[in-house]
Structures are given as structure tokens and as C-alpha cells.
N, C-alpha and C. Protein backbone atom coordinates (compact mmCIF):
# COMPACT_ATOMS: atom_id res chain seq x y z
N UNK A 1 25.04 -4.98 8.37
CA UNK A 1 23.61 -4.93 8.19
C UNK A 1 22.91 -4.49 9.48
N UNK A 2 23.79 -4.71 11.02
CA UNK A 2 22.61 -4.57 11.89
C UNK A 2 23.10 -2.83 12.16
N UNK A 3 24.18 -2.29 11.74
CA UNK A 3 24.39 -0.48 11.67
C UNK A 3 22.99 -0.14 10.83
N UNK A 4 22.92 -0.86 9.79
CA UNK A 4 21.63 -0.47 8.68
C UNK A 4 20.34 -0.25 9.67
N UNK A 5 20.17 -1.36 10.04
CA UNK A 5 18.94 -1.51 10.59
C UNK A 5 18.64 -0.45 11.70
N UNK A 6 19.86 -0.62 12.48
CA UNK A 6 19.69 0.30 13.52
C UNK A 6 19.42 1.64 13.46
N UNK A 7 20.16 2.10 12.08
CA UNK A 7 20.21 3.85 11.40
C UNK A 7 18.91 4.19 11.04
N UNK A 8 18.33 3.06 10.80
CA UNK A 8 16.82 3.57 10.54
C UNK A 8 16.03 2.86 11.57
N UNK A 9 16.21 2.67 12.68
CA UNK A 9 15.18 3.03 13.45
C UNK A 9 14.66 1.69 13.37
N UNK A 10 15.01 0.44 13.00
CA UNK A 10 14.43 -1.02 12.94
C UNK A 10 15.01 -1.89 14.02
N UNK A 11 14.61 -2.53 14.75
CA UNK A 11 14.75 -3.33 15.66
C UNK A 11 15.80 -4.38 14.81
N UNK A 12 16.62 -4.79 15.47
CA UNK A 12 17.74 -5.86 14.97
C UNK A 12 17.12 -7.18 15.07
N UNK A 13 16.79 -8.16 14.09
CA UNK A 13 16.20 -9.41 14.48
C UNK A 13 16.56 -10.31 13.47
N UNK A 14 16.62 -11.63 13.32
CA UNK A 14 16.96 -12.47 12.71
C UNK A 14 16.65 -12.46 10.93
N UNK A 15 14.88 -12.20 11.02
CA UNK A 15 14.93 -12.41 10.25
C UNK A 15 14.83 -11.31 9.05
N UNK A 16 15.24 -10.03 9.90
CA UNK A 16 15.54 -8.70 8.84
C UNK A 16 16.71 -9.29 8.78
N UNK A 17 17.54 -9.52 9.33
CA UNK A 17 19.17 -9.77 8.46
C UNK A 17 19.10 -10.81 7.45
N UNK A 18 18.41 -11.54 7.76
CA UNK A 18 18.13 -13.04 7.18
C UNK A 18 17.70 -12.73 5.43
N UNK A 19 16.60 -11.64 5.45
CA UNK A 19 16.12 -10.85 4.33
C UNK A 19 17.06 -9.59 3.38
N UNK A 20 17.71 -9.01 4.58
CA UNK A 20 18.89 -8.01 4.30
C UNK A 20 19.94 -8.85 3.08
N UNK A 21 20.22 -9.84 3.86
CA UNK A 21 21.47 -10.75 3.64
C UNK A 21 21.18 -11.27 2.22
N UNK A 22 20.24 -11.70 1.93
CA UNK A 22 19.55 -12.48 0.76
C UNK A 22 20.00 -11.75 -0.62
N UNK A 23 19.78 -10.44 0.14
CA UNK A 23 19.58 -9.00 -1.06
C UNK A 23 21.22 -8.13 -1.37
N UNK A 24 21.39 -8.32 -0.49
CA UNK A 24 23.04 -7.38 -0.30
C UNK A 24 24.00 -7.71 -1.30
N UNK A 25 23.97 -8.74 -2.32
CA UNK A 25 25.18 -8.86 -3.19
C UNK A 25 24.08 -8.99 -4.18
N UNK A 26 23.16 -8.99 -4.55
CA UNK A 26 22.38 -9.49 -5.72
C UNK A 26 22.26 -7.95 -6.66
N UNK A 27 21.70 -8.18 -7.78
CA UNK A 27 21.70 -7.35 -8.80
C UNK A 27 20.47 -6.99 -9.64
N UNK A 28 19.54 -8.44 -8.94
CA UNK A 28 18.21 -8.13 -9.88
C UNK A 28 17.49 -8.25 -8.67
N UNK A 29 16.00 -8.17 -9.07
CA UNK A 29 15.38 -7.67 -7.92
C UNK A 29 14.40 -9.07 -7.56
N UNK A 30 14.19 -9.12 -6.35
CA UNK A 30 13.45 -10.08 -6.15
C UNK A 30 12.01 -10.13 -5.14
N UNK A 31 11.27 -10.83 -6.01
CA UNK A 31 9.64 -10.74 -5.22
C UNK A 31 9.97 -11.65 -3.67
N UNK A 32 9.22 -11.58 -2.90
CA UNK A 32 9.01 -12.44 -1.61
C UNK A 32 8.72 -13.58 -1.80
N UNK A 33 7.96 -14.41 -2.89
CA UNK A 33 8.11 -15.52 -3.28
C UNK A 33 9.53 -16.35 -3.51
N UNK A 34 10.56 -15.17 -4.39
CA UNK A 34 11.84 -15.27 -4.52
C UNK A 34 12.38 -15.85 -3.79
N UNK A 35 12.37 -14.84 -2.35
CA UNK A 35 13.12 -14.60 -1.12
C UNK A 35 13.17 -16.07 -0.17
N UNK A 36 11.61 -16.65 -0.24
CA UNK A 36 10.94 -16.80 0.60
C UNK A 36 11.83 -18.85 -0.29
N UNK A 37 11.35 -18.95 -1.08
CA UNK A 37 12.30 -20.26 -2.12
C UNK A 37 13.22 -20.20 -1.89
N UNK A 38 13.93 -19.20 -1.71
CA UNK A 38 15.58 -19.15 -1.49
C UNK A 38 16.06 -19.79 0.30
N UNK A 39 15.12 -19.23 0.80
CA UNK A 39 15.30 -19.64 2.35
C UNK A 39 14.95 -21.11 2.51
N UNK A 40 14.09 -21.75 2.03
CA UNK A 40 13.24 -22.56 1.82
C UNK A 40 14.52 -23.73 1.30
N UNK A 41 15.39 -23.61 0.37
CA UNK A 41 16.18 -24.39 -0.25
C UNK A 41 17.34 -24.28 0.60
N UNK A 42 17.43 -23.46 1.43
CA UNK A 42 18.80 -23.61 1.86
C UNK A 42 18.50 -24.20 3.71
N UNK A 43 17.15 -25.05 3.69
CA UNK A 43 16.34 -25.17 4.82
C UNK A 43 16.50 -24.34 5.88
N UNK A 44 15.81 -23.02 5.62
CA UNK A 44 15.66 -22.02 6.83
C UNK A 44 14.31 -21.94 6.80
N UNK A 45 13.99 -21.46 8.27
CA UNK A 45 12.25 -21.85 8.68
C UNK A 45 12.23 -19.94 8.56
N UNK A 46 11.46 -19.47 7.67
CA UNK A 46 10.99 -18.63 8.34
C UNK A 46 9.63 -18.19 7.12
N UNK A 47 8.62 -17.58 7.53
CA UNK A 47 7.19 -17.83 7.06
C UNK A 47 7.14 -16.75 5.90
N UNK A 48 6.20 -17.30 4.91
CA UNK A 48 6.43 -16.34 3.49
C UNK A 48 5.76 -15.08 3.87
N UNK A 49 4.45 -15.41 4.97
CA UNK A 49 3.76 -13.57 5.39
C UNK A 49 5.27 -13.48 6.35
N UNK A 50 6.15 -13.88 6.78
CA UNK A 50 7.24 -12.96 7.41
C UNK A 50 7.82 -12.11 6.39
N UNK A 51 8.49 -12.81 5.42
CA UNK A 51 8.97 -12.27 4.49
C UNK A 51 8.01 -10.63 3.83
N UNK A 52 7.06 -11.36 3.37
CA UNK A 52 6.29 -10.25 2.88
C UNK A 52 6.24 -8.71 3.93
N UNK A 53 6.24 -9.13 5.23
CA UNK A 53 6.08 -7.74 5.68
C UNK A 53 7.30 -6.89 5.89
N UNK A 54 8.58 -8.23 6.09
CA UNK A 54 9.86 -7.46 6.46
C UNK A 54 10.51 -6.75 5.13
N UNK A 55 9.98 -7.81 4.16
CA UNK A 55 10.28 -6.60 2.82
C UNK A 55 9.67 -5.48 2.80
N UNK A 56 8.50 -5.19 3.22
CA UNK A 56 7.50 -4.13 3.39
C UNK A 56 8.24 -2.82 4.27
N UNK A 57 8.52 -3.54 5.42
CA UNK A 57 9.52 -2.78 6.48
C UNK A 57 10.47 -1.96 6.30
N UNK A 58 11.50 -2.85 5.47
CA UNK A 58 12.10 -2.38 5.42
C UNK A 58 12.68 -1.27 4.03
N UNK A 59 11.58 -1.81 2.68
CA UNK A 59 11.42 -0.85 1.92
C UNK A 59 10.64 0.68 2.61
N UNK A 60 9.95 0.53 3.74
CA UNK A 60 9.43 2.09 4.28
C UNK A 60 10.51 2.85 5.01
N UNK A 61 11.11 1.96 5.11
CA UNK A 61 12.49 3.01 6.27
C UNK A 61 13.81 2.72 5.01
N UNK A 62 13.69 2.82 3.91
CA UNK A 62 14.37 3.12 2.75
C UNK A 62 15.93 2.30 2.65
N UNK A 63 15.72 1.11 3.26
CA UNK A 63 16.93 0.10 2.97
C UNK A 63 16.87 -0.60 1.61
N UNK A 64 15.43 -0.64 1.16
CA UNK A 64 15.16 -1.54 -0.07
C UNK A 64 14.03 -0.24 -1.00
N UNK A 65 14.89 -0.83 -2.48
CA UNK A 65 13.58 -0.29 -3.26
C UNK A 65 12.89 -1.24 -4.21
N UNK A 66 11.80 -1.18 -4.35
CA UNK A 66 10.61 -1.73 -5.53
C UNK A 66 10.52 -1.01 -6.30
N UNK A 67 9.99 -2.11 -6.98
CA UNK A 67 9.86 -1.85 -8.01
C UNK A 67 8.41 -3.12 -8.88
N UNK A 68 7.64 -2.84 -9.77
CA UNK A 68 6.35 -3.44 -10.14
C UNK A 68 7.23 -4.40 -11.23
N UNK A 69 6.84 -5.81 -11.05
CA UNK A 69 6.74 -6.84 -11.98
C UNK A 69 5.49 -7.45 -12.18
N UNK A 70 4.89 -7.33 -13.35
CA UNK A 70 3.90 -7.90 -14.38
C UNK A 70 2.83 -8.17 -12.41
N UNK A 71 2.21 -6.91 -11.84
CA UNK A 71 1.60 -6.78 -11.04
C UNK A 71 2.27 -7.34 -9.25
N UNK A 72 3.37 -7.91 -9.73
CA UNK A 72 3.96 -8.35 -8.01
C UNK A 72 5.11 -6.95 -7.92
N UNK A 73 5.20 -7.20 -6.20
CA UNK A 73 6.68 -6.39 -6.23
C UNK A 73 8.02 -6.97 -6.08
N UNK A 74 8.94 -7.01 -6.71
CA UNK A 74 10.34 -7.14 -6.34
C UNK A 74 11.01 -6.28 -5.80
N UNK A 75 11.82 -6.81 -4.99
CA UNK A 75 12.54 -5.30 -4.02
C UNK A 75 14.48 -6.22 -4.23
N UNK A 76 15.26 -4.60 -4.33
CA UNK A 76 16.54 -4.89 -4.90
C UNK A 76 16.93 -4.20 -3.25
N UNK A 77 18.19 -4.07 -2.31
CA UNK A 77 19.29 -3.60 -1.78
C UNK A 77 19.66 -2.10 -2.60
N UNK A 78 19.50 -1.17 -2.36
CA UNK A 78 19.92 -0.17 -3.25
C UNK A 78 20.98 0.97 -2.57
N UNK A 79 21.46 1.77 -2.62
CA UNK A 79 22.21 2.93 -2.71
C UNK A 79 21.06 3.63 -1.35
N UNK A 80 21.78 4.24 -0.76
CA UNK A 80 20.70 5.53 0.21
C UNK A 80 20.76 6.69 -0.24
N UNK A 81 21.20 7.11 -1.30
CA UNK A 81 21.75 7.77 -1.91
C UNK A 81 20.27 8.25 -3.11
N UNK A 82 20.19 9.57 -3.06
CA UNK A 82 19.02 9.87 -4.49
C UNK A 82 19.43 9.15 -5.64
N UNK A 83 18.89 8.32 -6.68
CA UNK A 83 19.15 7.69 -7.96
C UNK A 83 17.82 7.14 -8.22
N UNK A 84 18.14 6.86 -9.66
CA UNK A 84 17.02 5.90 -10.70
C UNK A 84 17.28 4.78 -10.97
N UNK A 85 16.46 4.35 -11.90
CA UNK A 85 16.78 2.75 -12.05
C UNK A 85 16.55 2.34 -13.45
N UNK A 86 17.13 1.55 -14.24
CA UNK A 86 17.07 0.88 -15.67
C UNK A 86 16.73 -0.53 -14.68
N UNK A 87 15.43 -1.39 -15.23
CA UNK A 87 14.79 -2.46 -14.53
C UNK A 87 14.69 -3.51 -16.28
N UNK A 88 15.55 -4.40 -16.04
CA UNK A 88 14.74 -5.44 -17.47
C UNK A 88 14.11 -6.59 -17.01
N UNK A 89 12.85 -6.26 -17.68
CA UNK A 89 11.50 -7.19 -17.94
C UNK A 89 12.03 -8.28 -17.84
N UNK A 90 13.22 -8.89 -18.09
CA UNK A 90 13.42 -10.35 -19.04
C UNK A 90 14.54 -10.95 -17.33
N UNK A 91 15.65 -10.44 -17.27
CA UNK A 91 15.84 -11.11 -16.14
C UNK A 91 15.73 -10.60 -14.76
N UNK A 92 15.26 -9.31 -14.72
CA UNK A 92 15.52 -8.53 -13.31
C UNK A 92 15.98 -7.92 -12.78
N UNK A 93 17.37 -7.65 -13.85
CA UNK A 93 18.57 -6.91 -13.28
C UNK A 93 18.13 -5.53 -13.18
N UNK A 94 18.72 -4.95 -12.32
CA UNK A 94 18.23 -3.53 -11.77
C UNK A 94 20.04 -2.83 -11.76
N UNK A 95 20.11 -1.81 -12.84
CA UNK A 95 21.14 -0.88 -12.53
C UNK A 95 20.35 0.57 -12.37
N UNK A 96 21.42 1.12 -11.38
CA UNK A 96 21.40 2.28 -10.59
C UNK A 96 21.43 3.56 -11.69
N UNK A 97 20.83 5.02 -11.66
CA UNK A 97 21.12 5.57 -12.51
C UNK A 97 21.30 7.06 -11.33
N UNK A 98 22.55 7.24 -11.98
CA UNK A 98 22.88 8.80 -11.18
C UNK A 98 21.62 9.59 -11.00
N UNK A 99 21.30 10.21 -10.13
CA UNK A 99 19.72 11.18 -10.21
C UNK A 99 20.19 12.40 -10.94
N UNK A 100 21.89 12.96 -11.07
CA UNK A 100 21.69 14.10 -12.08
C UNK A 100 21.16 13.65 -13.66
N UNK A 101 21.35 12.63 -13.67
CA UNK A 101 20.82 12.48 -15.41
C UNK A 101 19.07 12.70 -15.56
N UNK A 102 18.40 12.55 -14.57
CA UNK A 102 17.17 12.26 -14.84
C UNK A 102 16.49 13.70 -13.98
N UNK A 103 17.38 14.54 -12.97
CA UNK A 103 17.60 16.06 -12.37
C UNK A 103 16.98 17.05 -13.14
N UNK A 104 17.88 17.07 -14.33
CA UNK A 104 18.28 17.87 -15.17
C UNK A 104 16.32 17.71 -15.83
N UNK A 105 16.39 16.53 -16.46
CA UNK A 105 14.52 16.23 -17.51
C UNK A 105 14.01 17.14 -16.51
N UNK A 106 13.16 16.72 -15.16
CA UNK A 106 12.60 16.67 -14.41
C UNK A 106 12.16 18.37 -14.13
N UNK A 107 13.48 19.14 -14.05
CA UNK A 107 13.34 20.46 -13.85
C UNK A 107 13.18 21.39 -15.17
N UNK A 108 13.42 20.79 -16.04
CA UNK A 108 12.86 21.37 -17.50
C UNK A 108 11.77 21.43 -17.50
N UNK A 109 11.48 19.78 -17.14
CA UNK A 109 9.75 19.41 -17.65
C UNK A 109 8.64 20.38 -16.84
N UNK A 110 9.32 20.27 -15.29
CA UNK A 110 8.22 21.04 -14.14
C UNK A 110 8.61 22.71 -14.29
N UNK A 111 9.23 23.24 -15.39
CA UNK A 111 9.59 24.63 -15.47
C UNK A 111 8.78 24.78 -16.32
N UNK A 112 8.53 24.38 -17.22
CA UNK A 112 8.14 24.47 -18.35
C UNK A 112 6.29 24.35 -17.91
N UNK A 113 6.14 23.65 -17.29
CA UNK A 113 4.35 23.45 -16.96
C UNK A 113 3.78 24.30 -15.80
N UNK A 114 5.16 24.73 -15.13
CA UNK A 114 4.82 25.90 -14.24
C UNK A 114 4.24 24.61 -13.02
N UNK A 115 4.50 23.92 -12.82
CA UNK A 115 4.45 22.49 -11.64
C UNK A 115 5.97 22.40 -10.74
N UNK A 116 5.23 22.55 -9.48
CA UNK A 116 6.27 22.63 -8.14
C UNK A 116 6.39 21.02 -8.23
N UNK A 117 7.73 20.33 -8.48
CA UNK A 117 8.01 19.38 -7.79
C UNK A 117 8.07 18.90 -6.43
N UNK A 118 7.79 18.11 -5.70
CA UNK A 118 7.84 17.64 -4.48
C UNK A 118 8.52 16.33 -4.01
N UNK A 119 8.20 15.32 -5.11
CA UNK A 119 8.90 14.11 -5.03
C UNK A 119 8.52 13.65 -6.34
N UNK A 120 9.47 12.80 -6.36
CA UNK A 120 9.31 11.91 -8.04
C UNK A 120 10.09 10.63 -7.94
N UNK A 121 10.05 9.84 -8.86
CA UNK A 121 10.94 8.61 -9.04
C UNK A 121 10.77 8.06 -10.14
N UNK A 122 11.79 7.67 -10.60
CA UNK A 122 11.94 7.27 -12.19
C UNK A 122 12.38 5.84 -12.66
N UNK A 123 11.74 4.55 -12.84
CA UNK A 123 12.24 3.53 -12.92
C UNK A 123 11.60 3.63 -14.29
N UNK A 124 12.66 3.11 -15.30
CA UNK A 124 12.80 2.68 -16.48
C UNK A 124 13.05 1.26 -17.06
N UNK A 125 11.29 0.85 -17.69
CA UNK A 125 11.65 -0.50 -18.11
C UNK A 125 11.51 -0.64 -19.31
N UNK A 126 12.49 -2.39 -19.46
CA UNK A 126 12.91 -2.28 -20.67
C UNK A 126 13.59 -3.79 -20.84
N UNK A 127 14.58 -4.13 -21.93
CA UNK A 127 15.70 -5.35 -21.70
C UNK A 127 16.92 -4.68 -22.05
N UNK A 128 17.42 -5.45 -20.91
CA UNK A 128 19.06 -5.29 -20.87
C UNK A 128 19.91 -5.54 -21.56
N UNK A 129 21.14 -5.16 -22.19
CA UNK A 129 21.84 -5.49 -23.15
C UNK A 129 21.94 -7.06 -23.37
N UNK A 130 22.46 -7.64 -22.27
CA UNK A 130 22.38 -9.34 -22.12
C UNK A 130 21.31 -10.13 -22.85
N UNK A 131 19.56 -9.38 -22.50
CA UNK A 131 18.64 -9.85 -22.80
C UNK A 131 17.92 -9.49 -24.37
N UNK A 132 18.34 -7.93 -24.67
CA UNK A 132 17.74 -7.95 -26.20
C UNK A 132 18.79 -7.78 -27.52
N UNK A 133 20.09 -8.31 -26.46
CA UNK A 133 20.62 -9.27 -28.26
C UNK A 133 20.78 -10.16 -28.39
């Protein structure tokens, strides 16, 4: 985690690893409230505006991505890698989606309207197999 930090240009400090660490094996995505309970139960001191900005942080220098829950953000550990996301409403889980599958729409759609792409991102919500049977 502190190669991560360092590759992008983030100062190495406790409590980015502390936040890093939280996220690195998990699968669904979690708000700073999340984060912030989780530290909280396992009695670690560190402040919920900490949390909030180091998630902030470190989603801008592209270690973490968000994603919108019912108006909060949750942020997952993701790939550095171009991809999409299948996100379910019901528990959180966040799987990865190759970016050629969603490549391919994207350059139809902006061919077709005569629109220069520049950037895009595609999170897809929904429930997960687990959750809508």
C-alpha cells in the first residue's frame, strides 16, 4: 500500500494506510461512515472528517473509485486499470467490468451523434444475483 501511495504522489501516513487497508480485500463499497464504524469497533482513534477527506484524496489520485448511494458516496479499492462497474442497490457489492464491453457501446453511440468523446464512466445499478433471487 505505501508503493500505492507513493506512485501517486501521496505522502505515506498512517491514516491513508489505515483507510487503504480497510478497502483492499473488500468487495462492496463503502461510505466514510462505514469506514469510520469500522475503525471505531476495532478501537482505532482516528476522526470521521479524517476519513472523509482521505477518502476524498485518495479517490483524486485514482487509488479508489465512487460511486453514489441513495445521495452518499461509497468508495471500493479498484483496478488502475480502465473498467466499469455492476454496483447492487441491496448489498454494495461492486464487480469490475472489462472497459472493452462498454468500448465498443460508447463508440457506436458517439459515431453515430457525430460527438467527440473525451471521458466517460459507466457504473451500472441494479441487484446482484445473491440479492434479486
Amino acid at each position: 500500500m505505501e508503493t500505492a501511495l507513493r506512485e501517486a504522489g501521496l505522502r505515506v501516513t498512517r491514516q491513508r494506510l489505515a483507510v487503504l487497508e480497510a478497502l483492499k480485500e473488500r468487495t462492496d463499497a463503502l461510505s466514510a461512515q462505514d469506514v469510520w464504524a469500522e475503525f471505531r469497533e476495532r478501537g482505532e482513534t482516528i476522526g470521521l472528517s479524517t476519513v472523509y477527506r482521505t477518502l476524498e484524496s485518495l479517490q483524486d489520485v485514482g487509488l479508489l473509485d465512487s460511486f453514489d448511494r441513495d445521495g452518499e458516496q461509497a468508495y471500493r479499492f479498484c483496478s488502475t486499470s480502465h473498467h466499469h462497474h455492476l454496483v447492487c442497490l441491496s448489498c454494495n457489492e461492486v464487480e469490475e467490468l472489462r472497459a472493452e464491453i462498454v468500448e465498443e457501446w460508447v463508440g457506436r453511440v458517439s459515431e453515430a451523434h457525430g460527438f467527440e468523446v473525451t471521458a466517460h464512466r459507466a457504473d451500472i445499478y441494479g441487484h446482484c444475483a445473491g440479492c434479486s433471487g
